[in-house]
Protein backbone atom coordinates (compact mmCIF):
# COMPACT_ATOMS: atom_id res chain seq x y z
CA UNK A 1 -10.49 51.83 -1.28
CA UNK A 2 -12.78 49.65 0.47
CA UNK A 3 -11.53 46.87 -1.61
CA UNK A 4 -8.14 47.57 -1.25
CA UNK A 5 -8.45 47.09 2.39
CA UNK A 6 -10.90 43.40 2.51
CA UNK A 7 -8.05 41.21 2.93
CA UNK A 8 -6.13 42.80 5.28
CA UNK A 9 -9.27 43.57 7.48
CA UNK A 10 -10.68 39.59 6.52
CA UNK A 11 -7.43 38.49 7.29
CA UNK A 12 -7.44 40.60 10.92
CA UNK A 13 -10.80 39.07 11.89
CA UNK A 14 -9.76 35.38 11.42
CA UNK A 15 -6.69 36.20 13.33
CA UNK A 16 -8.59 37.74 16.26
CA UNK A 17 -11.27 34.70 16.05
CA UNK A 18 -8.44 32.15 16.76
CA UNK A 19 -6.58 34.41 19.37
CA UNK A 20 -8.74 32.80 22.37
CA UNK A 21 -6.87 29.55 20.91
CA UNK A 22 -3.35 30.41 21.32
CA UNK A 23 -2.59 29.23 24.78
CA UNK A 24 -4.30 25.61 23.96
CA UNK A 25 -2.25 25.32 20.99
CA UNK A 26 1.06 26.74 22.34
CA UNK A 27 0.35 23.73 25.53
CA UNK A 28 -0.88 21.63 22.97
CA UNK A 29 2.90 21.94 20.98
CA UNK A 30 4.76 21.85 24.34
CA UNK A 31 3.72 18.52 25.52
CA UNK A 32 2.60 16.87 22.42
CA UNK A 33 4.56 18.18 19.22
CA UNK A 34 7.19 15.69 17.56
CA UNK A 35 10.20 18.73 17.11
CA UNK A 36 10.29 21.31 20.61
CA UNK A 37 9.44 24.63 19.51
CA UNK A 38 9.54 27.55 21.93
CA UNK A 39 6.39 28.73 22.62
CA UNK A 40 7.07 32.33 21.77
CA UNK A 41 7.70 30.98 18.09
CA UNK A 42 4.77 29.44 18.06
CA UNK A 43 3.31 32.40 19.41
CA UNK A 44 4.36 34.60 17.02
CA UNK A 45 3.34 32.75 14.18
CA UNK A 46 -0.12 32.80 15.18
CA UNK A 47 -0.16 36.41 15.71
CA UNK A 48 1.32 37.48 11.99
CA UNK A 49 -0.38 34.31 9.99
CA UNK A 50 -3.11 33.27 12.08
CA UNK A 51 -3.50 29.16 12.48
CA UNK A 52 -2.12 28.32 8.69
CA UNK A 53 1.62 29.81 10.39
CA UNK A 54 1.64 26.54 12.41
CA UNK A 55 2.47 24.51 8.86
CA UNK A 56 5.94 26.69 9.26
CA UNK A 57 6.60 24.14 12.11
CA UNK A 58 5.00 21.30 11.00
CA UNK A 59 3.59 20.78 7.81
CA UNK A 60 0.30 18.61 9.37
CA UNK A 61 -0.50 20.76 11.85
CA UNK A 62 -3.72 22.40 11.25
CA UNK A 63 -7.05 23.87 13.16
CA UNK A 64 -9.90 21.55 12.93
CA UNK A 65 -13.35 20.27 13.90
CA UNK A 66 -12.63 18.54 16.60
CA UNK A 67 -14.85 15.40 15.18
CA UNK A 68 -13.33 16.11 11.76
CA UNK A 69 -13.38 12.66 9.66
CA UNK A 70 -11.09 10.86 7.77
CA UNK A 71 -11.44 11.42 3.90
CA UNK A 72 -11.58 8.37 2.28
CA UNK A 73 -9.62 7.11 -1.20
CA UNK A 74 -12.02 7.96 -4.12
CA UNK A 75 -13.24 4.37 -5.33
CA UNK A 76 -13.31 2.52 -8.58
CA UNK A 77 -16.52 0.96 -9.68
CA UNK A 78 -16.14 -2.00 -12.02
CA UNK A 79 -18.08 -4.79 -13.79
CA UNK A 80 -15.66 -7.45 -13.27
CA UNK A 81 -15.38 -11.47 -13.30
CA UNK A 82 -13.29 -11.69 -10.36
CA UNK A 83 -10.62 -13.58 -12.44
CA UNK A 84 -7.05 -12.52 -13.00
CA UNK A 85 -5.66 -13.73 -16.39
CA UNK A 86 -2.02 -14.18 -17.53
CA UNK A 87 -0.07 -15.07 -20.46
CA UNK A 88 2.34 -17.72 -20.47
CA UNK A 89 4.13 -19.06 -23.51
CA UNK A 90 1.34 -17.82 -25.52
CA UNK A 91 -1.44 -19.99 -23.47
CA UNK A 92 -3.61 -17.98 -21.58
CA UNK A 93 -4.34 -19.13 -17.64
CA UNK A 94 -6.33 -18.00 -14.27
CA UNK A 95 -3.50 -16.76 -11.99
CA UNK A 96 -6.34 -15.90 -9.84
CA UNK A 97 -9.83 -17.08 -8.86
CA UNK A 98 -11.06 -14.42 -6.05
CA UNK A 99 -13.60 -16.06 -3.64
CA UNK A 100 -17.40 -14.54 -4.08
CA UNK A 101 -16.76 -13.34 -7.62
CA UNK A 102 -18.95 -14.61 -10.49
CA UNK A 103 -15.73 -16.55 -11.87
CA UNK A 104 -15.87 -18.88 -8.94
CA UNK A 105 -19.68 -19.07 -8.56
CA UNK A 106 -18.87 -20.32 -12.14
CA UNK A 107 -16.80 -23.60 -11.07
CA UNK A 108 -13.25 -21.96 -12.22
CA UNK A 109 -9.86 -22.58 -10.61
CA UNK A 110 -6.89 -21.01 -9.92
CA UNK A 111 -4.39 -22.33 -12.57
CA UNK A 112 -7.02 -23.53 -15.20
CA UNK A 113 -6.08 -22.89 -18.89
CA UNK A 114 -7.99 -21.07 -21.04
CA UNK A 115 -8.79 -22.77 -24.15
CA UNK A 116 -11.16 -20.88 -26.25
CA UNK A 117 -13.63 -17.54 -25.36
CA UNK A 118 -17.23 -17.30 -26.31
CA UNK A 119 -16.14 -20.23 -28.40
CA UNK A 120 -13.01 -18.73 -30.19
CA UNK A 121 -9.90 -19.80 -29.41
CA UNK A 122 -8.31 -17.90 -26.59
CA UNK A 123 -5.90 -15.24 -28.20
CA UNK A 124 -4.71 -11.94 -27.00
CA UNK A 125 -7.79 -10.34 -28.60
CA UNK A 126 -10.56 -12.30 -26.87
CA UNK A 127 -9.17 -11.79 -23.56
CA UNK A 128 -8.85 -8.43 -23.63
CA UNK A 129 -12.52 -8.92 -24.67
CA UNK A 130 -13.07 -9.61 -21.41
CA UNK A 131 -12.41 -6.68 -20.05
CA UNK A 132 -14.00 -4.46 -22.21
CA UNK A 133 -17.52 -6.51 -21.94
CA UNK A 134 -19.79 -5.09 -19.46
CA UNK A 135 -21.97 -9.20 -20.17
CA UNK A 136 -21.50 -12.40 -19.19
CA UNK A 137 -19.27 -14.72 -21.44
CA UNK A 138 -18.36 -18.34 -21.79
CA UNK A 139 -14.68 -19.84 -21.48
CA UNK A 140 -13.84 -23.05 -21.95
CA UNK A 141 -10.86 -23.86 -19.80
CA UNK A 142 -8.77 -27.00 -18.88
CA UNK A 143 -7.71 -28.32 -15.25
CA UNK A 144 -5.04 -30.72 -14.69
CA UNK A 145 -5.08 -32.63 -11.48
CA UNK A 146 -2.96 -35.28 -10.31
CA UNK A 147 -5.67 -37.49 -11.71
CA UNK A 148 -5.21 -35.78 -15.16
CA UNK A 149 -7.11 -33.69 -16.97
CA UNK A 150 -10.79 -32.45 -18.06
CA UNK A 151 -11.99 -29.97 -19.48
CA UNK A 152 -14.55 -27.73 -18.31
CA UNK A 153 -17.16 -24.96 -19.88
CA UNK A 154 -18.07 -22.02 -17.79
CA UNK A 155 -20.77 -19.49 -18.26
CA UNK A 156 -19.45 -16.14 -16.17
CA UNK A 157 -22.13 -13.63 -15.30
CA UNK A 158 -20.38 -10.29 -14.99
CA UNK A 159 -21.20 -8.42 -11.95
CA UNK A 160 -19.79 -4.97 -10.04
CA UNK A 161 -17.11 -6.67 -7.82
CA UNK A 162 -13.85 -5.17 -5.64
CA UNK A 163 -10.88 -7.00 -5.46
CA UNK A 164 -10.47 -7.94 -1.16
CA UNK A 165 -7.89 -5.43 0.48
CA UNK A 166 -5.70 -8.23 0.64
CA UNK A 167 -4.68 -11.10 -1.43
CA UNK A 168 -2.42 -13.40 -2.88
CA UNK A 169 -1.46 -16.12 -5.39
CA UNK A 170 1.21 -18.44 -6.92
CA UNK A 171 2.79 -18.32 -10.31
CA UNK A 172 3.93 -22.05 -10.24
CA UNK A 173 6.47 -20.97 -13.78
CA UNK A 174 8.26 -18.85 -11.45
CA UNK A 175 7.92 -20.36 -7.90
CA UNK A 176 7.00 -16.71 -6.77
CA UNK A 177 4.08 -15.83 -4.31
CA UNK A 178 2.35 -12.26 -5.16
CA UNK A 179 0.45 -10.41 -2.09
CA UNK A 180 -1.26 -7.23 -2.34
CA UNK A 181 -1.54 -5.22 0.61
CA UNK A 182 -3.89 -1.79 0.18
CA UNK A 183 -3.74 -1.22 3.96
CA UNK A 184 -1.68 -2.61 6.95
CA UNK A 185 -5.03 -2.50 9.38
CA UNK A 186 -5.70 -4.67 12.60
CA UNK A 187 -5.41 -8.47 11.80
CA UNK A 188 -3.44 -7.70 8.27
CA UNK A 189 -0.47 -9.64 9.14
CA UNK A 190 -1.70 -12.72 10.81
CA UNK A 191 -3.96 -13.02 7.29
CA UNK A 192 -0.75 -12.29 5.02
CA UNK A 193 1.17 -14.55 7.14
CA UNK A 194 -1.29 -17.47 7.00
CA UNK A 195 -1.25 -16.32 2.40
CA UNK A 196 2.17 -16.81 2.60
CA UNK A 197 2.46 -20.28 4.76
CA UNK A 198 -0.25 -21.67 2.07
CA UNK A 199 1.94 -20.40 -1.08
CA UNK A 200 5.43 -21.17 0.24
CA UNK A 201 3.18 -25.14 0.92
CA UNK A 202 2.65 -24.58 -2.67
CA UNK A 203 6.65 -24.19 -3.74
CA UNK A 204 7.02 -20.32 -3.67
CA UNK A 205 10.55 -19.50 -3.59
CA UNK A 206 10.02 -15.56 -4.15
CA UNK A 207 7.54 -12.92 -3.24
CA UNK A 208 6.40 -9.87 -4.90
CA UNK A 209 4.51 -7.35 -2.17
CA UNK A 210 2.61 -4.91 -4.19
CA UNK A 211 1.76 -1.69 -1.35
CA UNK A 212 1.07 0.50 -4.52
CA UNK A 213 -1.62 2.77 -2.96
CA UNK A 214 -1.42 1.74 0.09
CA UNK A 215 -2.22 4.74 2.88
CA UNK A 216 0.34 2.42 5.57
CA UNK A 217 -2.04 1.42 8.40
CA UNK A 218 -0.91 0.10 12.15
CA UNK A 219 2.80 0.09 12.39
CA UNK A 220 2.27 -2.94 14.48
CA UNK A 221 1.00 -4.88 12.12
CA UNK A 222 3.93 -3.81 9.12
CA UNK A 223 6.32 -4.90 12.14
CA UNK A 224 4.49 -8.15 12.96
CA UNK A 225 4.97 -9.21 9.45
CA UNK A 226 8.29 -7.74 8.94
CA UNK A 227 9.57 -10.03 11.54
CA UNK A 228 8.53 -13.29 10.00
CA UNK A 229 11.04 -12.07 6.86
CA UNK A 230 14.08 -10.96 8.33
CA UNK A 231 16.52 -13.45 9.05
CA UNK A 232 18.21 -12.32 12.38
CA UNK A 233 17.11 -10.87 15.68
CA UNK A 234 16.73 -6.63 15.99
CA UNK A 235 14.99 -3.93 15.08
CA UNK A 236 13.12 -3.70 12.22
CA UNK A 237 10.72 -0.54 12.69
CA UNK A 238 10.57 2.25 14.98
CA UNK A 239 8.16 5.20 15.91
CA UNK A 240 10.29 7.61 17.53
CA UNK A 241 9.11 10.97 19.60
CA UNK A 242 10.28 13.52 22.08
CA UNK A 243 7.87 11.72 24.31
CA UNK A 244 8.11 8.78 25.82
CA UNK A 245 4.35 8.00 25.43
CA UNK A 246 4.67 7.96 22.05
CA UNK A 247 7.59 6.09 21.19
CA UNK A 248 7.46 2.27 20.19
CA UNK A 249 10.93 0.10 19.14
CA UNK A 250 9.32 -3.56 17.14
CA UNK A 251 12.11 -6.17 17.50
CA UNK A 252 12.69 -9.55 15.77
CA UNK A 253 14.09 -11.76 18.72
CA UNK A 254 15.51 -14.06 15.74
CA UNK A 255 15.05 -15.22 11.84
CA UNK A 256 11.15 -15.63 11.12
CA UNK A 257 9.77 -18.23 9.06
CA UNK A 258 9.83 -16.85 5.70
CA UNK A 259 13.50 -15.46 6.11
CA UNK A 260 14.68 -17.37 3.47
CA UNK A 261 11.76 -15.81 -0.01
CA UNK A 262 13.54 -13.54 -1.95
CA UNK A 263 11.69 -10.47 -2.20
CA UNK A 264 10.72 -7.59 -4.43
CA UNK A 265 8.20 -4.66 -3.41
CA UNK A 266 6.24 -2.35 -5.69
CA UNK A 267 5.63 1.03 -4.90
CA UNK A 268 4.21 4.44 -6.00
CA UNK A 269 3.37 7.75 -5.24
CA UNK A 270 0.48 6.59 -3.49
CA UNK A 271 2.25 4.36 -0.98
CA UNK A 272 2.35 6.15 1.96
CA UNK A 273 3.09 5.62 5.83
CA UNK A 274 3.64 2.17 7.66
CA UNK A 275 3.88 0.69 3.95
CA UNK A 276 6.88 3.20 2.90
CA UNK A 277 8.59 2.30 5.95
CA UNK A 278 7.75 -1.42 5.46
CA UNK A 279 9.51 -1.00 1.38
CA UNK A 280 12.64 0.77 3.05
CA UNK A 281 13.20 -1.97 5.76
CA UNK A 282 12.66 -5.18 3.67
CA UNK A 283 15.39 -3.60 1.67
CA UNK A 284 17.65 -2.97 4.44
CA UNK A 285 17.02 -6.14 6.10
CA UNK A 286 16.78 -8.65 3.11
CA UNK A 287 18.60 -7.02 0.24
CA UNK A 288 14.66 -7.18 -1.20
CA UNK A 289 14.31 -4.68 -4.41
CA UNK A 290 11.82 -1.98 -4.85
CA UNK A 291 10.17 -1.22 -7.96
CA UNK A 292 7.67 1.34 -9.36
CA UNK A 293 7.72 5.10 -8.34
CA UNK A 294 9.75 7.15 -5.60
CA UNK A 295 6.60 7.03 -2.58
CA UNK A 296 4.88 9.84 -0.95
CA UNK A 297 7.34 10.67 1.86
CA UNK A 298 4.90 10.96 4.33
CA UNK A 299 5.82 8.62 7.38
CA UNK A 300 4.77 11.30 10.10
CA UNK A 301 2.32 9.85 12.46
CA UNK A 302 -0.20 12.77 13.88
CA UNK A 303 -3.28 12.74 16.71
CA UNK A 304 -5.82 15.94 16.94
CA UNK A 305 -6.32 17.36 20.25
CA UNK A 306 -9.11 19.33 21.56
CA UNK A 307 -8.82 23.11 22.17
CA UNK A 308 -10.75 24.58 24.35
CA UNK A 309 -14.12 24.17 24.84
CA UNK A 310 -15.10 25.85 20.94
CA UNK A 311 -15.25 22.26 19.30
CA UNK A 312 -12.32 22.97 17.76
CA UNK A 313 -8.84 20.42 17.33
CA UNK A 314 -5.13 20.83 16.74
CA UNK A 315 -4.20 18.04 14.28
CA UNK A 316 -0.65 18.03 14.99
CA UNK A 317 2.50 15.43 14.03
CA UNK A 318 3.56 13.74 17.83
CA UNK A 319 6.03 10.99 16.37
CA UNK A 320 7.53 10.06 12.91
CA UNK A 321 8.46 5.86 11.65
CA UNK A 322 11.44 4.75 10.51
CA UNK A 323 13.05 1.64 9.20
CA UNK A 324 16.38 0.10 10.68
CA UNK A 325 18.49 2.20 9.43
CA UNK A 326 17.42 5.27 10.85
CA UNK A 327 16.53 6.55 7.45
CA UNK A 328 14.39 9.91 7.50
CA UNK A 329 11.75 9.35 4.77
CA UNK A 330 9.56 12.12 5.77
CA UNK A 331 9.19 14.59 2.89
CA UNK A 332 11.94 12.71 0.09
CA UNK A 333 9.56 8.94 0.56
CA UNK A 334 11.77 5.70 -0.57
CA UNK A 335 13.20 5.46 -4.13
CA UNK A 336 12.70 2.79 -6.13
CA UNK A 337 16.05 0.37 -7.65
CA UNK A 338 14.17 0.15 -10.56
CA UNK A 339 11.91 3.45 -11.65
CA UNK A 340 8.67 2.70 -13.96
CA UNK A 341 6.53 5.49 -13.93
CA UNK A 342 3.33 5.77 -15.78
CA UNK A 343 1.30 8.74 -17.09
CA UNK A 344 -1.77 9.82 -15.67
CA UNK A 345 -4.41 8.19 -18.04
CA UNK A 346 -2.19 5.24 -17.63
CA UNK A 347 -1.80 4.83 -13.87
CA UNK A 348 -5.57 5.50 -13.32
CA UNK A 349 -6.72 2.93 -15.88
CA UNK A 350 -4.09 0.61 -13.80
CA UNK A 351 -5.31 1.69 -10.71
CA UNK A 352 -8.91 1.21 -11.04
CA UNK A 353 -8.49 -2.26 -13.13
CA UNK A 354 -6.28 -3.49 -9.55
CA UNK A 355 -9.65 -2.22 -7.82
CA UNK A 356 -12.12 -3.74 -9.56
CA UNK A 357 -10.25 -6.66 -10.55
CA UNK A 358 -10.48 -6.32 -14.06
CA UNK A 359 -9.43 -9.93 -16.36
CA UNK A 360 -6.68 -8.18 -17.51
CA UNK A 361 -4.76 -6.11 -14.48
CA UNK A 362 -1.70 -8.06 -14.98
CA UNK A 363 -1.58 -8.30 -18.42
CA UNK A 364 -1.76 -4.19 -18.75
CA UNK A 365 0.79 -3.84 -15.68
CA UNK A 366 4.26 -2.83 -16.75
CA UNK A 367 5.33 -2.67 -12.79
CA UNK A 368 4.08 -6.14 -12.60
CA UNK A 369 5.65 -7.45 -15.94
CA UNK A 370 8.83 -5.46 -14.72
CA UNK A 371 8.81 -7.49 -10.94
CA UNK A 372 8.76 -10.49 -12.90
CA UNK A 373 12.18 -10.05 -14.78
CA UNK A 374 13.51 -8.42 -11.89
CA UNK A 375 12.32 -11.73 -9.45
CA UNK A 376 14.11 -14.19 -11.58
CA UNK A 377 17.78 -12.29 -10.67
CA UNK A 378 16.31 -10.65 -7.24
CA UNK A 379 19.33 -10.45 -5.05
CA UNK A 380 19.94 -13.45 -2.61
CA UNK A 381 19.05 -13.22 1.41
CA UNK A 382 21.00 -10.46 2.60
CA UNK A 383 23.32 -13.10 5.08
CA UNK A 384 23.92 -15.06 1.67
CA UNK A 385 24.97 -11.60 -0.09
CA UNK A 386 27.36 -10.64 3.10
CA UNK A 387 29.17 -14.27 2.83
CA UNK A 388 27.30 -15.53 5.68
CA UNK A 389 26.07 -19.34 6.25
């Protein structure tokens, strides 16, 4: 009989050891939740499901340790170059060169051509060598200058190396920029903005943002950048709340500077947050086209508050983003225009060769190989579209 009855009397005690909490969390919902609840609802949910009856309400809100920390993404340890290869027209090149990685300690260049691999000329098969070899390795590569041309022999010493939250380079065959952004956080968008001055300098026409796996950031900084692509003043992101405190409208007071790159934006289930909402209003404000996955759906924007005196915390949602539109992303995320979804082996493999910057992350990316069709026919500017000059 006695264990019949453990749950029920397990479940009483845990209910009675959060009852001194009630008021703080029924205040705590009054003047700080996102929806208005009354607080005998509230109330009662704590009195026939304990704290875990609050996710009826809101599907964040949970007791904590009030100094609770922020889990942190799982990382990906790699032995890497630091050199992104592609293939075009069956010659092999550096697309990118990342700065402190082995491949630039080296000598190499963005845009050299690779001409042979440990001394065998470069093929398919030797450079996916590369990424399988946990040594060091020779290429011979040639650079054309406006001088002309040389060629030079490098001697790569593989070490463990991370790809930088954000980056960027230029496919010259295609005129199209590509900027990874793994998290919007203070000082992102005056760096991607600066990335993007350099590679439009350089002839881009087009830009692929890749925010696959990225956790979203500072809405201010999504905004900042969001205004330097949209070609007309007005909103392009807002945080909106039941409370004034809380609530935050980003406006464009006219076209910004790189209104005029066609855009496309990958996604996946791991793009979450400010980078959801930035996917949703590039589309809405420059026609741009999103590729990959349908994203998490989570654009709710929470803050943990201190009960009592116990060292406990309510984590609880106090405002929710949203693109131009008005569009509620919160629990259905953005689809994608064009859906590639990959298996688990597959997108983990993908995700941890994007980490480490394995040789071969584009060459083994089907989103990327996908945003590169899709760039060449991405729609025009979205005046250009709606028969305006």
């Amino acid at each position: 009989m006695k264990k019949i009855f453990l749950p029920v009397i397990l479940f009483f005690i845990a209910a009675c050891a959060d009852k001194d909490l009630t008021p703080s969390i029924i205040n705590v919902f009054e003047a700080h939740s996102y929806e208005e609840y009354s607080p005998q609802r509230v109330r009662e949910l704590l009195q026939s499901k304990g704290a875990d009856g609050l996710k009826l309400l809101d599907r964040h809100a949970e007791v904590v340790a009030a100094r609770k920390k922020i889990k942190e993404l799982p990382g990906a340890a790699g032995i890497s170059s630091g050199l992104l290869l592609n293939e075009r027209g069956g010659a092999f090149y550096l697309i990118k060169v990342f700065r402190g990685s082995p491949g630039l300690a080296a000598g190499l260049r963005d845009g050299d051509r690779v001409l042979e691999v440990n001394g065998v000329v470069a093929s398919s098969g030797s450079v996916f060598g590369l990424a399988r070899a946990d040594k060091g390795f020779r290429l011979k590569v040639e650079r054309r200058t406006p001088k002309g041309s040389g060629v030079i022999v490098a001697d790569i010493e593989k070490k463990i190396f991370y790809s930088p939250p954000i980056f960027g380079f230029y496919d010259p065959a295609t005129a199209t920029a590509f900027i990874r952004i793994r998290m919007f956080s203070a000082g992102s968008s005056s760096a991607v903005i600066t990335g993007l001055d350099a590679l439009s300098g350089l002839g881009a026409k087009k830009v692929i943002f890749d925010l696959r796996d990225s956790a979203g950031g500072v809405p201010d900084e999504a905004a900042a950048l969001l205004k330097t692509l949209t070609a007309r003043a007005g909103p392009v992101l807002e945080i909106k709340s039941r409370h004034k405190g809380y609530r935050r409208l980003f406006e464009a007071q006219g076209g910004g500077a790189f209104a005029a790159l066609r855009s496309v934006v990958l996604v996946n289930s791991g793009t979450a947050m400010a980078a959801e909402v930035f996917a949703q209003a590039l589309r809405e404000l420059r026609g741009a086209q999103v590729i990959g996955e349908t994203t998490r759906g989570g654009v709710s924007l929470q803050k943990t508050f201190r009960l009592g005196a116990g060292g406990k915390g309510l984590r609880l949602t106090v405002a929710r983003m949203f693109p131009p539109s008005g569009a509620a992303l919160e629990g259905k995320g953005v689809e994608p225009d064009f859906k590639v979804e990959l298996a688990g082996a597959q997108a983990e493999e993908l995700r941890r060769a994007w980490i480490s910057a394995s040789e071969t992350a584009l060459m083994i990316d089907p989103v990327y190989a996908k945003a590169g069709s899709v760039v060449v026919g991405a729609r025009p500017p979205l005046d250009k579209a709606m028969g305006r000059p």
